[in-house]
Protein backbone atom coordinates (compact mmCIF):
# COMPACT_ATOMS: atom_id res chain seq x y z
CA UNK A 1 0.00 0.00 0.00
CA UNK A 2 3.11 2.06 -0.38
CA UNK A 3 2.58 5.86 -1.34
CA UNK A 4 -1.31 5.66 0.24
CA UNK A 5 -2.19 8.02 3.00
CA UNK A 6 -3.48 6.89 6.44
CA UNK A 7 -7.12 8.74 5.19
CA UNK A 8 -7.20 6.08 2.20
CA UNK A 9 -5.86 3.16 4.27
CA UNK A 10 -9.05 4.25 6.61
CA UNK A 11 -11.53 4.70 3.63
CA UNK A 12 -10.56 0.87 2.11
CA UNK A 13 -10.79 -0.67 6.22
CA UNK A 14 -14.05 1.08 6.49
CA UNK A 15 -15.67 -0.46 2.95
CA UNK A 16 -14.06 -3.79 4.01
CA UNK A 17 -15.59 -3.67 7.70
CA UNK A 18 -19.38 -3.47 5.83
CA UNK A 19 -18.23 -6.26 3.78
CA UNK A 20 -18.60 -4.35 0.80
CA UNK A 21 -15.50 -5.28 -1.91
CA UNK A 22 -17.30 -3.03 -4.57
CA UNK A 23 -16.87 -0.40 -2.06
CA UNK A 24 -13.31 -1.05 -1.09
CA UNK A 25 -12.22 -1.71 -4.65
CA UNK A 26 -13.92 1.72 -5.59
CA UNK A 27 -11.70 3.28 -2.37
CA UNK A 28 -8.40 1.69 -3.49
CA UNK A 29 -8.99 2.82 -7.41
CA UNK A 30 -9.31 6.92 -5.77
CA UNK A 31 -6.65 6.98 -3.57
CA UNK A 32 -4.96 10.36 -2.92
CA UNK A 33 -1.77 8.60 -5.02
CA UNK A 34 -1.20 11.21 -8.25
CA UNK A 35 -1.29 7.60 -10.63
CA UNK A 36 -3.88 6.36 -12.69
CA UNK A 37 -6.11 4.29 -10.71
CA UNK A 38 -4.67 0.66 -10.70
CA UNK A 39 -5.81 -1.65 -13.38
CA UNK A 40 -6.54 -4.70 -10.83
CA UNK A 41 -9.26 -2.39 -9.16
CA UNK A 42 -10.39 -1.34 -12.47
CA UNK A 43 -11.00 -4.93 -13.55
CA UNK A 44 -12.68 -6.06 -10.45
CA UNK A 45 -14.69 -3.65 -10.91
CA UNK A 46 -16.02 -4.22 -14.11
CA UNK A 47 -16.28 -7.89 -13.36
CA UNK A 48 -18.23 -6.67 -10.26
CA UNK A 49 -21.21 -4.92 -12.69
CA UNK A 50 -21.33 -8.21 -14.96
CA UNK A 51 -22.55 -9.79 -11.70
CA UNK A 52 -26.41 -10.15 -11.61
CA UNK A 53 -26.78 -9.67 -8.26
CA UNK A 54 -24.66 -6.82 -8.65
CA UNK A 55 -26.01 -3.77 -6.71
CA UNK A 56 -25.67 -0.97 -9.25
CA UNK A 57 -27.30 1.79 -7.09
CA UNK A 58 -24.80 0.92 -4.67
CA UNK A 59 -21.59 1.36 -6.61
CA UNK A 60 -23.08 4.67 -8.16
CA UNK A 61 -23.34 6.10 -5.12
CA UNK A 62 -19.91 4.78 -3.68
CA UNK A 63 -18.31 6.36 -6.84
CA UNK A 64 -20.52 10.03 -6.47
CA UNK A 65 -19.25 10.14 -2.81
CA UNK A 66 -15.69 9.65 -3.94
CA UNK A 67 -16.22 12.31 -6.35
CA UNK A 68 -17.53 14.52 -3.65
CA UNK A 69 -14.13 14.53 -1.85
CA UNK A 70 -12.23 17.61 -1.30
CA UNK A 71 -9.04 16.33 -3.42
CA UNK A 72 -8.52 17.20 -6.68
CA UNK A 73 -6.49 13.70 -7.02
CA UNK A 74 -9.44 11.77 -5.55
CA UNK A 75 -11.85 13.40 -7.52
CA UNK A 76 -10.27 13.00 -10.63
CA UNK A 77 -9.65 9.37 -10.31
CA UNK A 78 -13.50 8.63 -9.52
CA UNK A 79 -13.94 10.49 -12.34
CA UNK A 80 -11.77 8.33 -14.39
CA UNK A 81 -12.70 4.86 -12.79
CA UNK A 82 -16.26 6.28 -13.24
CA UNK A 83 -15.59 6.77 -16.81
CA UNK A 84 -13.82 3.69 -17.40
CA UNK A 85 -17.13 1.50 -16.45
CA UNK A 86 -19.33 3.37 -18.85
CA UNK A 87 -16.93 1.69 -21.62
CA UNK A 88 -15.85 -1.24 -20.29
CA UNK A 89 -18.69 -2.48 -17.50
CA UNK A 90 -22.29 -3.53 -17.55
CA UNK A 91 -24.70 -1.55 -19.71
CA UNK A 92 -26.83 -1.74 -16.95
CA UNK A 93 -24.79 0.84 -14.92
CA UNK A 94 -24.96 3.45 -17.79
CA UNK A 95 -28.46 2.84 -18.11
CA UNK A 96 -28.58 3.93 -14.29
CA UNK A 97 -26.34 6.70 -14.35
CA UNK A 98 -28.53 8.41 -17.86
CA UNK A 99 -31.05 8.00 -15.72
CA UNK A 100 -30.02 10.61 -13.13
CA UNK A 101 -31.23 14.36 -13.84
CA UNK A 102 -27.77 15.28 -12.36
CA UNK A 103 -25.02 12.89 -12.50
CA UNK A 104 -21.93 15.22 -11.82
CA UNK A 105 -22.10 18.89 -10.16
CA UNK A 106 -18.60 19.97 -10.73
CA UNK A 107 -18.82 22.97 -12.03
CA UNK A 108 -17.80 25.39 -9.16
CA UNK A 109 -14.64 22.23 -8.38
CA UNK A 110 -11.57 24.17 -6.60
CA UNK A 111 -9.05 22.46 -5.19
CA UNK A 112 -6.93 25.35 -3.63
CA UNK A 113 -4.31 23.42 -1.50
CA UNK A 114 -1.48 24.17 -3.99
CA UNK A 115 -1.26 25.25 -7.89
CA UNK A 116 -0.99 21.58 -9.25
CA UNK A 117 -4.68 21.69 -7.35
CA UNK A 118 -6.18 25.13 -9.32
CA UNK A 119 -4.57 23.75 -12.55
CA UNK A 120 -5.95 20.23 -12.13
CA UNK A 121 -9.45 21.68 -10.88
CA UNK A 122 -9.94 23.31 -14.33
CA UNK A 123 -9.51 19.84 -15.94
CA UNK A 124 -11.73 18.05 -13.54
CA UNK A 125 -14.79 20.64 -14.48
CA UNK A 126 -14.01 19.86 -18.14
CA UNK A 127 -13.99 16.27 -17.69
CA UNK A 128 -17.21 16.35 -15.32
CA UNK A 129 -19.15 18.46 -18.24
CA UNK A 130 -18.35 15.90 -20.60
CA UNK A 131 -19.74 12.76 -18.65
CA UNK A 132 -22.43 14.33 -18.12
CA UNK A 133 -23.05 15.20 -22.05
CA UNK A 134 -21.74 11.45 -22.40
CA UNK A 135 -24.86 10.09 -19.97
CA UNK A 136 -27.31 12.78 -21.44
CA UNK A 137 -26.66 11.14 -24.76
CA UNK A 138 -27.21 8.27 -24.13
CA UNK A 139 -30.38 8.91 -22.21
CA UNK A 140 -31.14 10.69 -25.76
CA UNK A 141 -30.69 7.64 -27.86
CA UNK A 142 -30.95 4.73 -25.72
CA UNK A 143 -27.30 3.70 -27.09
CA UNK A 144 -23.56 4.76 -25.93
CA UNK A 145 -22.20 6.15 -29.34
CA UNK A 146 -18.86 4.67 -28.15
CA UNK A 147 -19.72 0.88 -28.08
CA UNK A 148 -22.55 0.54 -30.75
CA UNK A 149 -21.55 -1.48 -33.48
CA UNK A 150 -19.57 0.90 -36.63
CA UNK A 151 -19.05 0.58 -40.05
CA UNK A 152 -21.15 -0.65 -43.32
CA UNK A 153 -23.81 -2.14 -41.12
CA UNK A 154 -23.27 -0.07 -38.01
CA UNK A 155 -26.19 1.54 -35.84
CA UNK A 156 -25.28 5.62 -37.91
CA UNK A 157 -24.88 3.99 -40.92
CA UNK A 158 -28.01 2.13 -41.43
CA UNK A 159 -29.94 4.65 -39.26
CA UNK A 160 -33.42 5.95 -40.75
CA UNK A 161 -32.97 9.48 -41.88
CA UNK A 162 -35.90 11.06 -39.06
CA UNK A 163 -33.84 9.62 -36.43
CA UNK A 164 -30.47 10.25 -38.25
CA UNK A 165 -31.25 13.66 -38.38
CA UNK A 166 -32.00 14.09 -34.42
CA UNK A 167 -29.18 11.63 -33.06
CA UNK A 168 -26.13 13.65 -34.96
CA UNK A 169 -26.87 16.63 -33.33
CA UNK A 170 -26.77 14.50 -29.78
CA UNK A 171 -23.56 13.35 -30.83
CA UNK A 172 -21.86 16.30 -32.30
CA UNK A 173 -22.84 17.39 -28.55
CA UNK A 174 -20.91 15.03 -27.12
CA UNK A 175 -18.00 15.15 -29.46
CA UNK A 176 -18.08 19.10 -28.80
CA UNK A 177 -17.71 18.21 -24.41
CA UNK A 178 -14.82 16.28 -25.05
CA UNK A 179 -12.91 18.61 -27.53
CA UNK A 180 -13.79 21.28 -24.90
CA UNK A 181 -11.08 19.56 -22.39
CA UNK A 182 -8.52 21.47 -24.63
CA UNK A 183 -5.17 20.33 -23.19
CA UNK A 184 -1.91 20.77 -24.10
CA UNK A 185 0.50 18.54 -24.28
CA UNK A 186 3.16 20.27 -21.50
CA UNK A 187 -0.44 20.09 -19.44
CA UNK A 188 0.18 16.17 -19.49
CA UNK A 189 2.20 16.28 -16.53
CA UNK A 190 1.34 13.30 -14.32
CA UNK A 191 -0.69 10.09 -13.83
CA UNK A 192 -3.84 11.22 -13.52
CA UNK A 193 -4.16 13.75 -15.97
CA UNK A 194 -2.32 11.07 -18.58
CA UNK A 195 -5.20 8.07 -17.86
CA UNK A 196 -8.01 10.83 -18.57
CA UNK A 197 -6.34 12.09 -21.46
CA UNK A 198 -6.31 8.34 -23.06
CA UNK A 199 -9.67 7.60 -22.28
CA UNK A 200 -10.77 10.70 -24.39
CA UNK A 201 -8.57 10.20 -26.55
CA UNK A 202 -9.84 6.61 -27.34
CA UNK A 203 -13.93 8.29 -27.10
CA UNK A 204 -12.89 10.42 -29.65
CA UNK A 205 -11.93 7.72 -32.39
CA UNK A 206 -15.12 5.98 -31.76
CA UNK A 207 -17.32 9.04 -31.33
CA UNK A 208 -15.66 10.08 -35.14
CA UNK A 209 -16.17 6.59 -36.22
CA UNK A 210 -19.73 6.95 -35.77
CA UNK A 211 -19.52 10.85 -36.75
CA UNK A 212 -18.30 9.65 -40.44
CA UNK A 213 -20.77 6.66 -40.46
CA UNK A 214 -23.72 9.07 -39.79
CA UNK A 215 -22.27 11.30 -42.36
CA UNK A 216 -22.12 8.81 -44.86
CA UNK A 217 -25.83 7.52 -44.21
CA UNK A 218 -26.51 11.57 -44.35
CA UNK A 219 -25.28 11.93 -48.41
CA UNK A 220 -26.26 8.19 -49.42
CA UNK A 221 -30.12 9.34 -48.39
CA UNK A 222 -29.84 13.05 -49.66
CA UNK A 223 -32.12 11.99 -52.75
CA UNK A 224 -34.67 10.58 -50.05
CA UNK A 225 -34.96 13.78 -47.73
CA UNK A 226 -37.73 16.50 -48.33
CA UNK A 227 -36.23 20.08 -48.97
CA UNK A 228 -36.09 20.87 -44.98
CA UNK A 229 -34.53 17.58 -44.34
CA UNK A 230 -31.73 18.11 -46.88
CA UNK A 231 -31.31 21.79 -45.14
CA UNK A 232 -30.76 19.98 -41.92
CA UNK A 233 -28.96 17.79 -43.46
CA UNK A 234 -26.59 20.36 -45.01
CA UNK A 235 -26.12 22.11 -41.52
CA UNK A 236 -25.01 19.05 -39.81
CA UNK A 237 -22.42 18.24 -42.52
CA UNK A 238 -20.84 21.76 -42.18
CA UNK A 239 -20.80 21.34 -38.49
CA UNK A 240 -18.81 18.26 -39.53
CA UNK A 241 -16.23 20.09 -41.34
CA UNK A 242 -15.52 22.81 -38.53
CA UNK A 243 -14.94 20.09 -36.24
CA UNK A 244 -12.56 18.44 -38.46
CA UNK A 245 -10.14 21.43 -37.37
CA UNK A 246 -10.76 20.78 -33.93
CA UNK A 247 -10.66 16.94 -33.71
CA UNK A 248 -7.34 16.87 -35.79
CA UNK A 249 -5.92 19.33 -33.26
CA UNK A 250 -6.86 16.78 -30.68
CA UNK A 251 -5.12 13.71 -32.62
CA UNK A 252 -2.02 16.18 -33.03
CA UNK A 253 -1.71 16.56 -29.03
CA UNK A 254 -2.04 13.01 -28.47
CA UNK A 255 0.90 12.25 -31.39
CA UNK A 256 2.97 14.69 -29.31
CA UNK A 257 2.21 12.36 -25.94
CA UNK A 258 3.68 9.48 -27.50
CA UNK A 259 0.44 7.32 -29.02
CA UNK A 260 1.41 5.72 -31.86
CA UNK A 261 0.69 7.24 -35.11
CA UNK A 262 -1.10 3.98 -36.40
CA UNK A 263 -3.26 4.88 -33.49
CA UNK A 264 -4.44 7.66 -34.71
CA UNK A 265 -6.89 8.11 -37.91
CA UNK A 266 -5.83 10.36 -40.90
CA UNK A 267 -8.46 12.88 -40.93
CA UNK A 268 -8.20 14.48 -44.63
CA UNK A 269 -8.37 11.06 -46.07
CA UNK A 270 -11.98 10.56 -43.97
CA UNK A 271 -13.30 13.60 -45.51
CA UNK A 272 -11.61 12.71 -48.95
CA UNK A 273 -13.57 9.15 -48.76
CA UNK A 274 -16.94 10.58 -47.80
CA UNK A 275 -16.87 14.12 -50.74
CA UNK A 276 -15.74 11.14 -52.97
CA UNK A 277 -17.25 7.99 -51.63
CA UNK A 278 -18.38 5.31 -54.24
CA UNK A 279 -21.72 4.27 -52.98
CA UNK A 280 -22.68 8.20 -52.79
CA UNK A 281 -22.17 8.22 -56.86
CA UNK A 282 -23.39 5.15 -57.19
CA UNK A 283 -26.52 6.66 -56.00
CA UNK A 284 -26.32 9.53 -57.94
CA UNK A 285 -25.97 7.01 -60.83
CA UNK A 286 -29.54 5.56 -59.91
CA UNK A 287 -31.42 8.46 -59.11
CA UNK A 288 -30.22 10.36 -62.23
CA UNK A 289 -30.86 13.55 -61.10
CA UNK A 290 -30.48 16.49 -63.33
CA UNK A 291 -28.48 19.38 -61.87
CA UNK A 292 -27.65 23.01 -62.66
CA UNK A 293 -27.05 25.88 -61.06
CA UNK A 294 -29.47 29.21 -61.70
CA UNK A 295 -29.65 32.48 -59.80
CA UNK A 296 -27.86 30.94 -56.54
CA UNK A 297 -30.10 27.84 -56.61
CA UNK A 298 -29.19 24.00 -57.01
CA UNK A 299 -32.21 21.86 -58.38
CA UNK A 300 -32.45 17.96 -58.56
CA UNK A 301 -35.76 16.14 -60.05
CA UNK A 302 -36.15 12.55 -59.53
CA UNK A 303 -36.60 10.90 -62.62
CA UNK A 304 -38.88 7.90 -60.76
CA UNK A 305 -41.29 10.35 -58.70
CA UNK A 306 -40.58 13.77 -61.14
CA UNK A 307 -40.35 15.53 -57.74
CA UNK A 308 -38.12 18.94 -57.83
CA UNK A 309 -36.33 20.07 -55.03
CA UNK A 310 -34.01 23.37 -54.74
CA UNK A 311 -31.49 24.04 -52.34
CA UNK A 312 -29.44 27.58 -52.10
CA UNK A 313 -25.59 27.50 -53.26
CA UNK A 314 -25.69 29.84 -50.56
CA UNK A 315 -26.06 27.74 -48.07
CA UNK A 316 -22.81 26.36 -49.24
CA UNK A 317 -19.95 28.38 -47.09
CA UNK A 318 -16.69 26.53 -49.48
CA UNK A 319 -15.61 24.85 -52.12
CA UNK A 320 -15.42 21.77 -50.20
CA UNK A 321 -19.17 21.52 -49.24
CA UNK A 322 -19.61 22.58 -52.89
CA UNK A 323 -17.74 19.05 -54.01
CA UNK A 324 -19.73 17.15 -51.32
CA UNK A 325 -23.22 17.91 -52.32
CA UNK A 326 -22.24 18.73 -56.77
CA UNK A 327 -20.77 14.67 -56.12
CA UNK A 328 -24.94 13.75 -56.27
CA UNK A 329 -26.19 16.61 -58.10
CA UNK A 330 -23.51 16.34 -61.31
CA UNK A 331 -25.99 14.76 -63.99
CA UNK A 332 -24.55 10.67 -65.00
C-alpha cells in the first residue's frame, strides 16, 4: 500500500468492515496517489457490474461520494474509474447513471491546497461536463455512441434518416464536451491527468467513427430527404467540417504524448472518402438527377417520382461543401 495516506488506508478498512469489496475496490482505485487508478481495481470492478446480483445503485453512489471529496487527485480518479465502467462495465450501470437528472455537479470544483490543485481543478470541471453530455446522450438515444456497433452495417450507418437527423446533433454534442477539455501537451504532466487524457482520446476515435458513419448515411439518403430535411442535413455536414479542425488538433496533441501514429486516424483522407465515396455516386448514378445551377439555386428532379427540389448554393460556405453535395447533383 506504499505511497497511500493513512485517510485512504481508513476509507478501504471502512468499505471492508461493511463487507462491501465493490466499495473497497472503488476506495483503493481513488486513492490520494497522483497515478492512474490501478488496473486490478479497475478490472474487479467491471467484473463486479457483470454480476447479476450486482447492486448498481450501490456502486453509483460509492463512486458520487468519492467524487464529492475535497481532493482534486481523488476526484479525478472517480472520475476516471467512473468513466472507465461506462466503456468497459455492464450496460446496466450506464443505463442507471442516464437516468439521473444530475449525475456530476462539478462545475464550481476548486481544489486550492497548492497550484498543481487550481490547474488540475480546471480539468476536472471539463472532464465532469463531458460525462455528463456522455450520460445525457445516451439517455437521448438509448445507445452509448462509443460501443454501438460501426461501419457498413453499423447503428449511424443504417440509421433511418428522421432519427439520423436528431441523433447527430446528440452526438456532435458530445464530441463538442470532449474537444472542450482542450489540453496541451506540457499540461500532461502526471498520472492522472495522462489516464483521462487516453480515455478521451480513445472516445474520440469511436465518437468520429460513428460521426463519419452518420455522415455517410446523411449523403447516401440526400435523394430521399424532403427540402427541410436536406437543409438539416446540409447544416449538420458543415458542423462536420468545422470540427474536423478541432478533432485533428486533438489527434495532433495526443501524437505529441507518445500514441502511436497507427493509433491515430488520418483525418483528410476521412473527408476525402466521404466528398468522394463510391456508394454516394453510385446513388447519384440511380437516381439520375439532373443538376444546374441558376440564380444561386441548385435543383435535382427525380426521374422515378418527377419531384423537384431546390437548395441555395448559398447555403454552401466553401468549395469543399460545394464538391460534397455537386458529387450527387452532377448529372450521370
Amino acid at each position: 500500500m506504499s505511497g497511500q495516506t493513512l485517510t485512504d488506508r481508513i476509507a478501504a478498512a471502512q468499505a471492508g468492515l461493511t463487507g462491501s469489496e465493490m466499495g473497497r475496490a472503488v476506495c483503493k482505485a481513488t486513492t490520494h496517489e497522483q497515478t492512474a487508478p490501478k488496473k486490478k481495481h479497475l478490472e474487479y470492478l467491471v467484473q463486479a457490474t457483470q454480476d447479476t446480483n450486482v447492486n448498481i445503485p450501490s456502486l453509483a453512489d460509492t463512486l458520487l461520494e468519492r467524487v464529492g471529496n475535497a481532493s482534486w487527485v481523488v476526484v479525478y480518479k472517480a472520475l476516471i474509474t467512473t468513466h472507465h465502467l461506462m466503456v468497459n462495465g455492464n450496460e446496466k450501470l450506464m443505463q442507471f447513471l442516464a437516468s439521473r437528472n444530475t449525475l456530476f455537479n462539478l462545475s464550481n470544483f476548486l481544489d486550492k491546497t497548492g497550484s498543481h490543485g487550481y490547474d488540475m481543478s480546471t480539468f476536472i470541471r471539463r472532464y465532469s461536463r463531458y460525462l455528463n453530455t456522455k450520460a445525457f446522450a445516451y439517455r437521448q438515444m438509448s445507445f452509448d455512441f462509443v460501443r454501438v456497433k460501426k461501419g457498413a452495417e453499423g447503428v449511424m450507418r443504417t440509421m433511418a434518416v428522421e432519427k439520423l437527423l436528431k441523433g447527430m446533433p446528440t452526438l456532435q454534442s458530445q464530441i463538442d464536451a470532449l474537444l472542450d477539455f482542450e489540453v496541451h501537451a506540457p499540461e500532461l504532466n502526471n498520472g492522472v491527468i495522462n489516464a483521462c487524457f487516453l480515455l478521451l482520446f480513445k472516445d474520440l476515435i469511436k465518437l468520429y467513427a460513428c460521426y463519419n458513419d452518420g455522415i455517410i448515411n446523411l449523403l447516401e439518403k440526400f435523394f430521399q430527404m424532403k427540402r427541410s430535411q436536406c437543409k438539416d442535413g446540409l447544416e449538420i455536414y458543415k458542423r462536420f467540417l468545422a470540427r474536423m479542425i478541432r478533432v485533428s488538433e486533438f489527434f495532433k496533441i495526443a501524437e505529441q504524448v507518445g500514441i502511436d501514429k497507427n493509433d491515430i486516424p488520418e483525418l483528410t483522407q476521412r473527408c476525402r472518402l466521404i466528398i468522394q465515396n463510391e456508394r454516394c455516386t453510385a446513388r447519384a448514378q440511380r437516381v439520375r438527377t439532373a443538376g444546374r445551377e441558376t440564380s444561386g439555386t441548385l435543383m435535382k428532379r427525380d426521374d422515378v417520382t418527377g419531384r423537384a427540389d431546390w437548395i441555395s448554393c448559398d447555403m454552401l460556405s466553401n468549395a469543399a461543401e460545394r464538391a460534397a453535395v455537386f458529387c450527387f447533383y452532377t448529372p450521370s
